[in-house]
Structure formats: structure tokens, C-alpha cells
C-alpha atoms as a PDB file:
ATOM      1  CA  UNK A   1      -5.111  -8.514  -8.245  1.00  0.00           C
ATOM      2  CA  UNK A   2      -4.360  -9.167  -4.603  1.00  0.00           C
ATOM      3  CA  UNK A   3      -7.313  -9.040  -2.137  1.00  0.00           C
ATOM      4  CA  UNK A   4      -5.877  -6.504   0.837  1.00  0.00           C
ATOM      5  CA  UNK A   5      -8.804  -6.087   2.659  1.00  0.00           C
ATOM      6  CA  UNK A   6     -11.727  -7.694   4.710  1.00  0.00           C
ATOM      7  CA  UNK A   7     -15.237  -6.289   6.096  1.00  0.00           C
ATOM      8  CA  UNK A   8     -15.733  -5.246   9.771  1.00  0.00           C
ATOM      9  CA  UNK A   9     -18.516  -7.829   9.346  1.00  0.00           C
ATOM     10  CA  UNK A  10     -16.160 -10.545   8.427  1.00  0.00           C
ATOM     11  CA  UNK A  11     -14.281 -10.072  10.989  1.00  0.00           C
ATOM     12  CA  UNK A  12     -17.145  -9.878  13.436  1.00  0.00           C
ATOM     13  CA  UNK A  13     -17.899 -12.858  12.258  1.00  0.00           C
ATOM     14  CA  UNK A  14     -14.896 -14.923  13.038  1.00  0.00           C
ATOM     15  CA  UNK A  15     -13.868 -13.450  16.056  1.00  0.00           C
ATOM     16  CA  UNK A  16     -13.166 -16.578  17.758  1.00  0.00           C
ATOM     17  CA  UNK A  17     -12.168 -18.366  14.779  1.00  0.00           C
ATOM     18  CA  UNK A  18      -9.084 -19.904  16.262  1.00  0.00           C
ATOM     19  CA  UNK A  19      -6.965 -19.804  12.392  1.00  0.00           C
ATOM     20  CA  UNK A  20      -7.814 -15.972  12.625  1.00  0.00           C
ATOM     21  CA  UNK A  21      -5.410 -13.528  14.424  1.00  0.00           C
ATOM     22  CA  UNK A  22      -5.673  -9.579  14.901  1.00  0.00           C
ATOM     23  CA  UNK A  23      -2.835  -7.120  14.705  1.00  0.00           C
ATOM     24  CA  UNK A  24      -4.166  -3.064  16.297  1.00  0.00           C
ATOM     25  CA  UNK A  25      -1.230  -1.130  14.679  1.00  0.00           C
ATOM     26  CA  UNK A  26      -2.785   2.332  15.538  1.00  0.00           C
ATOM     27  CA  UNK A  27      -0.026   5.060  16.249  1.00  0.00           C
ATOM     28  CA  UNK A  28       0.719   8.273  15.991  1.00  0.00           C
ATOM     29  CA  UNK A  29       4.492   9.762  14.992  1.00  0.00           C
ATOM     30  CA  UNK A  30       4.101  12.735  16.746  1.00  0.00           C
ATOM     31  CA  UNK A  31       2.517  10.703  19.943  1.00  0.00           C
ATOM     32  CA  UNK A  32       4.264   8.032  20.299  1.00  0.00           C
ATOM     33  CA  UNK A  33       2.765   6.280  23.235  1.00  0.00           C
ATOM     34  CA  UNK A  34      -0.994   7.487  22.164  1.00  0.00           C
ATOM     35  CA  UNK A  35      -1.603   3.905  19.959  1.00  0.00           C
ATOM     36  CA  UNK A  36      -0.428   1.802  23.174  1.00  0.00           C
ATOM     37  CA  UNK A  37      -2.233   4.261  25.502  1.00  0.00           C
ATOM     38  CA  UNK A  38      -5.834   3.439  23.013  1.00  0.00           C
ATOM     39  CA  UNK A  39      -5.179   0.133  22.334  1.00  0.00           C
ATOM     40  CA  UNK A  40      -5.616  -0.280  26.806  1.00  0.00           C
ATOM     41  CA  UNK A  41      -8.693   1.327  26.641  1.00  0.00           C
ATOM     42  CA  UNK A  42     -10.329  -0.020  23.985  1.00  0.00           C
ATOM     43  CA  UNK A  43      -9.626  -2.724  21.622  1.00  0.00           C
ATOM     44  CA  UNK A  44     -11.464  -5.245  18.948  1.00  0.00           C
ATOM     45  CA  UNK A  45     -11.529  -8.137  21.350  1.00  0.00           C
ATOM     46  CA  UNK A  46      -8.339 -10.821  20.845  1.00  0.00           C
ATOM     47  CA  UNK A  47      -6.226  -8.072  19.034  1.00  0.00           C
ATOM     48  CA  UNK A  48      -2.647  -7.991  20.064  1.00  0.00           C
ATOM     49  CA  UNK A  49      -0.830  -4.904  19.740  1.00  0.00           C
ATOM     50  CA  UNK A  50       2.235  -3.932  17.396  1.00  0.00           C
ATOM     51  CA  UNK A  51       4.027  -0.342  18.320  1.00  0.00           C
ATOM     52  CA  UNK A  52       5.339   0.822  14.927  1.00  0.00           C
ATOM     53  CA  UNK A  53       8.604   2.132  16.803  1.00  0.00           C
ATOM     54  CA  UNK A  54       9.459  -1.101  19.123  1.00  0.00           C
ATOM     55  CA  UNK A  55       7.734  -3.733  16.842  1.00  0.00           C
ATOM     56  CA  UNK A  56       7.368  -2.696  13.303  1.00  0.00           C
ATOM     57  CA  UNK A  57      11.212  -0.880  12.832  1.00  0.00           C
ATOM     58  CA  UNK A  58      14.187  -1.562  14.228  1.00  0.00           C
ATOM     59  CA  UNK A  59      16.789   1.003  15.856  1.00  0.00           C
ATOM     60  CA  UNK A  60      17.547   4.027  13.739  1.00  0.00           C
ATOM     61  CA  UNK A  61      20.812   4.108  12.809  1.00  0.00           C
ATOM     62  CA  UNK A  62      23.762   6.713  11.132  1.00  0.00           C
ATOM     63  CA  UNK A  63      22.028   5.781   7.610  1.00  0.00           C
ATOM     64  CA  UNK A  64      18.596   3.624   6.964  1.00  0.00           C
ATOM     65  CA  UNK A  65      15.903   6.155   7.914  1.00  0.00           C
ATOM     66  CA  UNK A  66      13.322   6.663  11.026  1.00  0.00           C
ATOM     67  CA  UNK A  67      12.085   3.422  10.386  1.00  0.00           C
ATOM     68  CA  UNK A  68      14.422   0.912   9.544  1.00  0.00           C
ATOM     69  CA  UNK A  69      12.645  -2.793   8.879  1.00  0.00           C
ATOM     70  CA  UNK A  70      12.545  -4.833  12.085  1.00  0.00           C
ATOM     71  CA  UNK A  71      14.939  -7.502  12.891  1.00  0.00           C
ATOM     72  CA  UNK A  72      13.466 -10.963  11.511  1.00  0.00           C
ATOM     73  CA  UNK A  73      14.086 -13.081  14.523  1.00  0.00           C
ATOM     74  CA  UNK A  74      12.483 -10.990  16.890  1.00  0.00           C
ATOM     75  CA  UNK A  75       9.679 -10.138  14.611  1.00  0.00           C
ATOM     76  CA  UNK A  76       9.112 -13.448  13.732  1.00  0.00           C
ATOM     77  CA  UNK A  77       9.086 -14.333  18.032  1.00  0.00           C
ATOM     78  CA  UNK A  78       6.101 -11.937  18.710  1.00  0.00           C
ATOM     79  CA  UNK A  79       4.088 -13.192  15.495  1.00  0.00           C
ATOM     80  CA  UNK A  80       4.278 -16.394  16.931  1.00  0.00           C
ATOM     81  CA  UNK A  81       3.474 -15.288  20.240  1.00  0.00           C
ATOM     82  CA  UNK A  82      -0.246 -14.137  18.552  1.00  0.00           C
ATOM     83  CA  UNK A  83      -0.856 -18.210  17.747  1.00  0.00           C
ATOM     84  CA  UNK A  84       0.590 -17.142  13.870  1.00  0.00           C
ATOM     85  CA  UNK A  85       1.215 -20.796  12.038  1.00  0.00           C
ATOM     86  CA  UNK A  86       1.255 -20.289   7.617  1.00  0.00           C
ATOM     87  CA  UNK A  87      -2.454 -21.028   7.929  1.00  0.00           C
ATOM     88  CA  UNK A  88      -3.088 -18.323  10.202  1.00  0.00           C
ATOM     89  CA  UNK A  89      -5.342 -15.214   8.057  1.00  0.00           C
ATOM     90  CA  UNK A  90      -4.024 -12.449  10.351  1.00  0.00           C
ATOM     91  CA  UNK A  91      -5.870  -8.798  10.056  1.00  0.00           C
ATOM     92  CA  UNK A  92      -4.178  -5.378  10.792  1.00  0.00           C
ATOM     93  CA  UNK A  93      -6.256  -2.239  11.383  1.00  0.00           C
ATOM     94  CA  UNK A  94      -5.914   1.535  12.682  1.00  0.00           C
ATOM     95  CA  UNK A  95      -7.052   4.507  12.760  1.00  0.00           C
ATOM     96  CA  UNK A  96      -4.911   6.358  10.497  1.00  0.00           C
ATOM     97  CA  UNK A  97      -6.350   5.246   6.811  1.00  0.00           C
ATOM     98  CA  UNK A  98      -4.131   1.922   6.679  1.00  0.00           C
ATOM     99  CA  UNK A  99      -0.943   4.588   7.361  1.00  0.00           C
ATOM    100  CA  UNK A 100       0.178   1.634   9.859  1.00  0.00           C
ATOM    101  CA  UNK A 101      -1.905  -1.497   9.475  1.00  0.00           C
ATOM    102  CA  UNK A 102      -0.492  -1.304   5.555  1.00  0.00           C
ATOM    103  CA  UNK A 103       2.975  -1.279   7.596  1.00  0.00           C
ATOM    104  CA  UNK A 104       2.208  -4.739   9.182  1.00  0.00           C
ATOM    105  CA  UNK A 105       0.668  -5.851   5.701  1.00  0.00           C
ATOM    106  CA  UNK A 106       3.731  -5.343   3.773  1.00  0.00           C
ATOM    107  CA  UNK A 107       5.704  -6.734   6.646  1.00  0.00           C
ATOM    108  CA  UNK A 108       4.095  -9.992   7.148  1.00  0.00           C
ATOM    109  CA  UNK A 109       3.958 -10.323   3.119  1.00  0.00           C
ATOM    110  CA  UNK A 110       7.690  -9.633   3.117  1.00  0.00           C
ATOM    111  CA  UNK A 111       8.419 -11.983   5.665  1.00  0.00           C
ATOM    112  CA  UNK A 112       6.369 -14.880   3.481  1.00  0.00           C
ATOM    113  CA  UNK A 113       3.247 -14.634   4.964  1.00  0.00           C
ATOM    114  CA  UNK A 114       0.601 -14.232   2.269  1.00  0.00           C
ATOM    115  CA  UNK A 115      -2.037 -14.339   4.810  1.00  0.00           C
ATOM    116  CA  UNK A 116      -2.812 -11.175   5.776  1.00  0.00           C
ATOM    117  CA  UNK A 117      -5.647  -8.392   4.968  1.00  0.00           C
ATOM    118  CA  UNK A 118      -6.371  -4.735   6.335  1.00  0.00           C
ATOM    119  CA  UNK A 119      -9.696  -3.965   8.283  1.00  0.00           C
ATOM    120  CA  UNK A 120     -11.507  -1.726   5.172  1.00  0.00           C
ATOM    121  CA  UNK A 121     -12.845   1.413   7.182  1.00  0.00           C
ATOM    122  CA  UNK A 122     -10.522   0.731  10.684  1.00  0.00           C
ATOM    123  CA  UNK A 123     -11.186   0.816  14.256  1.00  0.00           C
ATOM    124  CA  UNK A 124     -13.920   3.712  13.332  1.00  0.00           C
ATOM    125  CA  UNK A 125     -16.024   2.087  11.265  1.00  0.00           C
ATOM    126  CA  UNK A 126     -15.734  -1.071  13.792  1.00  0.00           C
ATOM    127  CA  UNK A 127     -16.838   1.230  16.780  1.00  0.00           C
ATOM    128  CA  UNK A 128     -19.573   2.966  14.445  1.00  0.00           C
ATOM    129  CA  UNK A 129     -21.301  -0.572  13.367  1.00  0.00           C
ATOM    130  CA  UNK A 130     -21.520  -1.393  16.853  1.00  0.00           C
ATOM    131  CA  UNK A 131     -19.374  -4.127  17.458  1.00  0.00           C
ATOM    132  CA  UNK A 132     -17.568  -5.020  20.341  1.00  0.00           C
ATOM    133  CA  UNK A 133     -14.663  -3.476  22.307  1.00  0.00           C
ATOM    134  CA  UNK A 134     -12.395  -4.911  25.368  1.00  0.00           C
ATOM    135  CA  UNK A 135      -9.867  -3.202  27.083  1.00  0.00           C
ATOM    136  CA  UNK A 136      -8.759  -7.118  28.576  1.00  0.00           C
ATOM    137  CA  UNK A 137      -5.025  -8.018  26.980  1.00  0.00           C
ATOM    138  CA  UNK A 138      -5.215 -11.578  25.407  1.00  0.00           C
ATOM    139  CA  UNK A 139      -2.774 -13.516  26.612  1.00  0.00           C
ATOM    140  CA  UNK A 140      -0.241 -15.572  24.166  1.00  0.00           C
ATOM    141  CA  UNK A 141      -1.130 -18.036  21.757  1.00  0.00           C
ATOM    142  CA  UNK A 142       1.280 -20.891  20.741  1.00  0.00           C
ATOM    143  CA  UNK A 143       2.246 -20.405  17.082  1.00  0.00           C
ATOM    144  CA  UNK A 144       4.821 -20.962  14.488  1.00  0.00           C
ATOM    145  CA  UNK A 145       6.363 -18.240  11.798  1.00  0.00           C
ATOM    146  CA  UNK A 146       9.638 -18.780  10.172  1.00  0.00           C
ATOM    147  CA  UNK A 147      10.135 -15.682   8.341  1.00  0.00           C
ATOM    148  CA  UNK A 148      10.927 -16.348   4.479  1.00  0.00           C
ATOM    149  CA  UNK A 149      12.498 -12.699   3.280  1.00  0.00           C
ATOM    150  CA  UNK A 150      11.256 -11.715   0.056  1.00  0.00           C
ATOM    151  CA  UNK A 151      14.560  -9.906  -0.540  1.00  0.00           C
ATOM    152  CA  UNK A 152      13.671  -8.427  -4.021  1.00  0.00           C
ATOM    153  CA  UNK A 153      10.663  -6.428  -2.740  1.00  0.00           C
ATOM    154  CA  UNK A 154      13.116  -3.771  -1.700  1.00  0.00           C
ATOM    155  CA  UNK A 155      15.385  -1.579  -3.388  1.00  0.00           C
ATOM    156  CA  UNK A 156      18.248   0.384  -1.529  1.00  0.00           C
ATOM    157  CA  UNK A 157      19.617   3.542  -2.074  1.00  0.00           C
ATOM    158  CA  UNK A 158      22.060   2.804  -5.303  1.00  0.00           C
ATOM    159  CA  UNK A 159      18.894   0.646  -7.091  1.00  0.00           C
ATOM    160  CA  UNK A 160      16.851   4.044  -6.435  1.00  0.00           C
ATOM    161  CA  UNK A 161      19.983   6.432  -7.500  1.00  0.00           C
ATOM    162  CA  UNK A 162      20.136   3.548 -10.573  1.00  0.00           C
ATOM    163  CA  UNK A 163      17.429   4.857 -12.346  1.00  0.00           C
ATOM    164  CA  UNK A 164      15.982   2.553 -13.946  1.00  0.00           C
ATOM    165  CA  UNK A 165      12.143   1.912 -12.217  1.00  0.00           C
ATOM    166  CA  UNK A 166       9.468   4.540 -11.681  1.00  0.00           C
ATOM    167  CA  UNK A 167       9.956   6.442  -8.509  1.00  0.00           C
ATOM    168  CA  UNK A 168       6.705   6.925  -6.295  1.00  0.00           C
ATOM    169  CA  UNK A 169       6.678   9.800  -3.446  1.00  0.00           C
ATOM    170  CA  UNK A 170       4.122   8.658  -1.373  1.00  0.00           C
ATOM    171  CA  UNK A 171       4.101  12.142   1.073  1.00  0.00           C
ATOM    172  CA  UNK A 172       2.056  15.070   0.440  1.00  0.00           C
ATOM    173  CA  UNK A 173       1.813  17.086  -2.088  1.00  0.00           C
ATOM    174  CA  UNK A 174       3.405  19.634  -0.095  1.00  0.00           C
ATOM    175  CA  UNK A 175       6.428  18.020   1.335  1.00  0.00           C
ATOM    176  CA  UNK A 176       6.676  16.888  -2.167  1.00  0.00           C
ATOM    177  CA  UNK A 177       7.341  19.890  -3.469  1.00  0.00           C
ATOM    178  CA  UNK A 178       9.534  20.497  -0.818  1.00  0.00           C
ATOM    179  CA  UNK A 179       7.365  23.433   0.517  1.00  0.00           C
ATOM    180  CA  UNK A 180       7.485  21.705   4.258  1.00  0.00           C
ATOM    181  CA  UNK A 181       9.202  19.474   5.663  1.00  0.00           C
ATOM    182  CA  UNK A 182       7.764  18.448   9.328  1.00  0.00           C
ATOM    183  CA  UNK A 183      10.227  15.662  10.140  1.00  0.00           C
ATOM    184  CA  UNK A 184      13.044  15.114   8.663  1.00  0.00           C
ATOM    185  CA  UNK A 185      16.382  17.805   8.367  1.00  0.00           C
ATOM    186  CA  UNK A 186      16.001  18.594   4.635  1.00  0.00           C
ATOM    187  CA  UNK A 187      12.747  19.750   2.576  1.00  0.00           C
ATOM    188  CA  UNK A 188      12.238  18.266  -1.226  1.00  0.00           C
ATOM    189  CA  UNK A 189      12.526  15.113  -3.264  1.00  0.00           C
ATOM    190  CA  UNK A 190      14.336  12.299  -4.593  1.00  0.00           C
ATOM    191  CA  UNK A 191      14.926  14.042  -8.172  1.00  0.00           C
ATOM    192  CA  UNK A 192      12.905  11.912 -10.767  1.00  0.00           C
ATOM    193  CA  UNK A 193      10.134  10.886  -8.587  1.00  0.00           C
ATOM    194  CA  UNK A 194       6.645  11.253  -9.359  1.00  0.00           C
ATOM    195  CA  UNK A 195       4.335  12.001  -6.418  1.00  0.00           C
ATOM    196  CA  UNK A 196       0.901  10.117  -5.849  1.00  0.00           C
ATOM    197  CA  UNK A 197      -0.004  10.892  -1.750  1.00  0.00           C
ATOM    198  CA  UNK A 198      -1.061   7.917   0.123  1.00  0.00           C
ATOM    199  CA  UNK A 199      -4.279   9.314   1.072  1.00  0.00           C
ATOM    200  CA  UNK A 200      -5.457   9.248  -2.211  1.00  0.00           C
ATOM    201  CA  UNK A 201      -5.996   5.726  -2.236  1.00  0.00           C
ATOM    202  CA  UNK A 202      -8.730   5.784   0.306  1.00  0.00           C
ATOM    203  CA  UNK A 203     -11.804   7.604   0.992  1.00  0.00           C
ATOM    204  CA  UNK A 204     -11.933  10.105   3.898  1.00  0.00           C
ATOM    205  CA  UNK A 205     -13.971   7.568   5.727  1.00  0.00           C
ATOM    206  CA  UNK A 206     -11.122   5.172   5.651  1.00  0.00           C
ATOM    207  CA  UNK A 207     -12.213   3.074   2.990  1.00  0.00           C
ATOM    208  CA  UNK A 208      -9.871   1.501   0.455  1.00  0.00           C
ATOM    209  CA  UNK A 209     -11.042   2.934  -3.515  1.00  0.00           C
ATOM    210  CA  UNK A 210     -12.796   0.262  -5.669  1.00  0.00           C
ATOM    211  CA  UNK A 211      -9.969  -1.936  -7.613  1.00  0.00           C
ATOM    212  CA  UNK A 212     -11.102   0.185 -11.117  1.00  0.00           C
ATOM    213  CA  UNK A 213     -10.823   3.484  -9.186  1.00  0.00           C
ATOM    214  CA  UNK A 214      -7.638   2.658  -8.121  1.00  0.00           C
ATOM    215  CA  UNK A 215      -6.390   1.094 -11.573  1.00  0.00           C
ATOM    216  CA  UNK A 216      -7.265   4.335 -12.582  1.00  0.00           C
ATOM    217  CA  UNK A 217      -5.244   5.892 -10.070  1.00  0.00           C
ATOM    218  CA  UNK A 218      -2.516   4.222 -11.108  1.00  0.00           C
ATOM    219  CA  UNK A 219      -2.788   4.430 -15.057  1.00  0.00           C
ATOM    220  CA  UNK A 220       0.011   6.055 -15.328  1.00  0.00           C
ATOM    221  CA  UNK A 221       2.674   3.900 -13.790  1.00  0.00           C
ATOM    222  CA  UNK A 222       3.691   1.100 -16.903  1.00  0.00           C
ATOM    223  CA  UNK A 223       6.528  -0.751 -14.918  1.00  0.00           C
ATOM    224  CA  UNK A 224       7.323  -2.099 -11.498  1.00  0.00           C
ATOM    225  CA  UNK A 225       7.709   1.058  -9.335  1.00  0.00           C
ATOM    226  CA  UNK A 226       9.945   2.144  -6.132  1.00  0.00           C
ATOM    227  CA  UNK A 227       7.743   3.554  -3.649  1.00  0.00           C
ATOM    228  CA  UNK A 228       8.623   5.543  -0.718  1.00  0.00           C
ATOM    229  CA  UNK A 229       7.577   7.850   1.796  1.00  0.00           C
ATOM    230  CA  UNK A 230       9.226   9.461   4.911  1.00  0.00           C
ATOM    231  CA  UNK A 231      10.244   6.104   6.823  1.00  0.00           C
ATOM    232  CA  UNK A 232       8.645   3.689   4.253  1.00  0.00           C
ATOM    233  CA  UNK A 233       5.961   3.472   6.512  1.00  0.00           C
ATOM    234  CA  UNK A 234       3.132   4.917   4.815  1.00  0.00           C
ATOM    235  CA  UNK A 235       4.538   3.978   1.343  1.00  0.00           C
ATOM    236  CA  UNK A 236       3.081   0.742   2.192  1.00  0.00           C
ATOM    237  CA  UNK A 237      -0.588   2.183   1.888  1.00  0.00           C
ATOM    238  CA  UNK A 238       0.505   2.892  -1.545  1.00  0.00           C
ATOM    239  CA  UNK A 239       2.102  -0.468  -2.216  1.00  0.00           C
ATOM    240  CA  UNK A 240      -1.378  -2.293  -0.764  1.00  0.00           C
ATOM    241  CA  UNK A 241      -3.406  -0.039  -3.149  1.00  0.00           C
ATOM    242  CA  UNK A 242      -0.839  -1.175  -6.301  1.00  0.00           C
ATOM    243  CA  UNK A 243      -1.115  -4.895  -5.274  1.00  0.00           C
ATOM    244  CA  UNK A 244      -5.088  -4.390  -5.281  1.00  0.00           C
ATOM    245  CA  UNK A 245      -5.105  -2.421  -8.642  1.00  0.00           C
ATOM    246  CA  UNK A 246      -2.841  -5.834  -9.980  1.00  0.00           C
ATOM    247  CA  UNK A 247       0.255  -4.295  -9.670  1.00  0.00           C
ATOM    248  CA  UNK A 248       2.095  -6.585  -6.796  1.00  0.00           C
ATOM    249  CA  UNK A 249       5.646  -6.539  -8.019  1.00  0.00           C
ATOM    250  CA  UNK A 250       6.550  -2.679  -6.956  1.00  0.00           C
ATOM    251  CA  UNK A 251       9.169  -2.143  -4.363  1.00  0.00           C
ATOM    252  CA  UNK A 252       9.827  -0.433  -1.082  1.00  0.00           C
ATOM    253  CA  UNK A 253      12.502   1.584  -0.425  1.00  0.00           C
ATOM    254  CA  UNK A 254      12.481   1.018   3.087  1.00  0.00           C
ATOM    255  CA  UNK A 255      14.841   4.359   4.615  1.00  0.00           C
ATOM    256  CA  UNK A 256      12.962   6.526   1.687  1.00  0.00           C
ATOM    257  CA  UNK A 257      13.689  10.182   2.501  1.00  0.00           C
ATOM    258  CA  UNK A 258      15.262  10.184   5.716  1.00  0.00           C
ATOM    259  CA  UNK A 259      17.455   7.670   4.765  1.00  0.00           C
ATOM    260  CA  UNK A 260      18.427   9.544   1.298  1.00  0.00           C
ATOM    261  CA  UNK A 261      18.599  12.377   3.685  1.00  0.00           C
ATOM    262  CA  UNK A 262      21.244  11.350   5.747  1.00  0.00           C
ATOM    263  CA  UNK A 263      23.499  11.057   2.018  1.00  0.00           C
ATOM    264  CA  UNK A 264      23.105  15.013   1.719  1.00  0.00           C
ATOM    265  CA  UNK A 265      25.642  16.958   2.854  1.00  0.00           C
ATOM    266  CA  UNK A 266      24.008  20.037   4.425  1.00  0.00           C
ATOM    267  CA  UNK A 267      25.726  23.432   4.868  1.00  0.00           C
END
């Protein structure tokens, strides 16, 4: 099993610990400027902040979803801008139930950097323990990451049209079923998949399950799964749950729906 996540205490704790950097991913899709807007007023102190849409994703394109993966080099710039060397523990949080701090997670782990952990219980639980908030910008650190692609954690459309790994929805139930479809131009699924909602892997607190609650979760996937979501953004929650339930070899699909989307004729 993979350890994912750390204590607000922890991190309380090492604050100025200068091997330790902090990543506030907190965004919201139909807001985009709200994470940047709450990460001015109020941050965990020496946090740096990633926008999903200008840091974590590249430009959309014709085909590739909402959300394509971000472009190495420049990714790689701004980690190293945070003070990131390969001994650097970095820690992600929001306040969305890891929907984007498991974004940076998966990212960073893609990239080669092992390194990296969620905040259990988010920015919430940090404000409701008490412990200090700064609305002062850190400036840069000197660092070094190299990105290292880990180019079989994703699969692209033909490896998911292939057939031959489990296929996880990640979105509600109801989008799912094709019953609503908020975002993106057509309503449904990718025929085949099996649908386990991101949220389920938490508590309503924002607390990532117990590693038996969440093997149990997951008894029912026996190979190395495809996960995706919407954007293959909060797929990732999913994939951080399976790597702390011992499953660590399931892949992303990074464009998920949107991307398979933008395949289907409409008319």
C-alpha cells in the first residue's frame, strides 16, 4: 500500500521544515478564479498556489478533454520555483475532498516524484484545529525537478476502446447513468465501465476511508483498472484511494469523457 496522506498536525509540525513544500490546489470548475481569489485571503502559511486550469492542464484542444495533462517543461519550472529537489516531501490540499489536491498527487507521481501526500481532512479541518493562516505570498525557493514521465500510467482512447482492463467511472452516479450531464455536450458512459463515485472514498468531513474500508471498496476490481472521470481530474481521488487500498498500478485516462466525447458524432 502507498501512504497518500499526512495529518494537519504533521504538517503543523514541520511548517518550516525547509525539505517540506506545500501545494493549495483549491478550485472550483464552475468558479474559476474563486481558488486564486481564497488562496489571497487565506492560506496555510508557505503554500504556493497551483490553478487547476493554468497549472495543472494544459490548453484544451479539438480532442484530449477539458483538462488535458500539463506541459512537462513548464510544470516542471514552477515545481522548482516552490524549492522542489527529489528529496523534497511536497503536500497538496483543498477544499473539495482531494477533487484537486489528488490532481497534483497523481501529477507529481507521474512526473517521478514519489514524494508527495494529500492533507487528510483539507484546508477545513486545518482552519477548525486552529492552526495558522497568512494571506502573505511566499516568495520563490531555488529547487530542482526534472520530470521523469511514467508513460504507462495512462491509457488513451484506443487502450480504453481495447478492452481489455476494468473501466472505472469515477462521476456520479447520476451522470453515470447518463441522467445529467452538467458539463460536457453528451450525457452517458463509456459502454463497459463500472461506476464507483469519487466521493465515496472519503468521509463527508473530508477524510480519506481507513485502508480496509477502502480495500473493501474496491473488492471488486481483480486487475489493473482505467479510471476516469470528466477531465481526469477527479479520477485521481479514485486512483489515490486504489494506491492506498494496494492497488498502485491502475491507469488514468487523462481526456476521460470529454475527450471520448469529442469521438461522438452528434446529430
Amino acid at each position: 500500500m502507498v501512504k497518500v496522506a499526512i495529518t494537519a498536525a504533521w504538517l503543523a509540525d514541520h511548517l518550516n521544515d525547509p525539505n517540506v513544500a506545500i501545494a493549495d490546489c483549491r478550485f472550483a470548475l464552475m468558479q474559476p478564479e474563486l481558488g486564486r481569489q481564497q488562496y489571497r485571503e487565506g492560506h496555510i502559511p508557505g503554500a504556493y498556489y497551483f490553478d487547476l486550469n493554468q497549472d495543472l492542464s494544459s490548453p484544451v484542444q479539438k480532442h484530449g478533454g477539458r483538462h488535458p495533462l500539463p506541459d512537462p517543461e513548464q510544470f516542471a519550472h514552477k515545481l522548482s520555483q516552490l524549492g522542489i529537489t527529489p528529496s523534497t516531501l511536497v503536500v497538496a490540499y483543498d477544499d473539495s475532498r482531494f477533487g484537486f489536491a489528488a490532481r497534483f498527487w497523481w501529477l507529481l507521481r507521474y512526473f517521478g516524484h514519489e514524494n508527495v501526500r494529500v492533507l487528510d481532512g483539507g484546508f477545513a479541518n486545518w482552519q477548525n484545529l486552529g492552526y495558522p493562516v497568512t494571506s502573505i505570498v511566499p516568495t520563490e525557493r531555488a529547487g530542482n525537478f526534472t520530470p521523469e514521465i511514467q508513460s504507462d500510467w495512462i491509457a488513451d482512447i484506443a487502450a480504453v476502446k481495447a478492452g481489455t482492463s476494468t473501466l472505472i467511472d469515477s462521476r456520479e452516479a447520476e451522470r453515470y447513468r447518463g441522467e445529467r450531464e452538467p458539463i460536457d455536450p453528451i450525457a452517458g458512459h463509456i459502454p463497459g465501465a463500472v461506476n464507483y463515485p469519487w466521493q465515496l472514498v472519503t468521509d463527508d468531513r473530508g477524510f480519506l476511508k481507513t485502508p480496509e474500508a477502502l480495500k473493501k471498496h474496491w473488492s471488486g476490481i481483480k486487475d489493473d483498472p482505467i479510471v476516469y472521470c470528466g477531465s481526469g481530474v477527479t479520477a485521481c481521488v479514485n486512483l489515490l484511494a486504489l494506491a492506498a487500498s494496494g492497488i498502485d498500478r491502475a491507469k488514468l485516462y487523462p481526456g476521460s469523457w470529454s475527450d471520448w466525447c469529442s469521438y461522438l458524432e452528434q446529430g
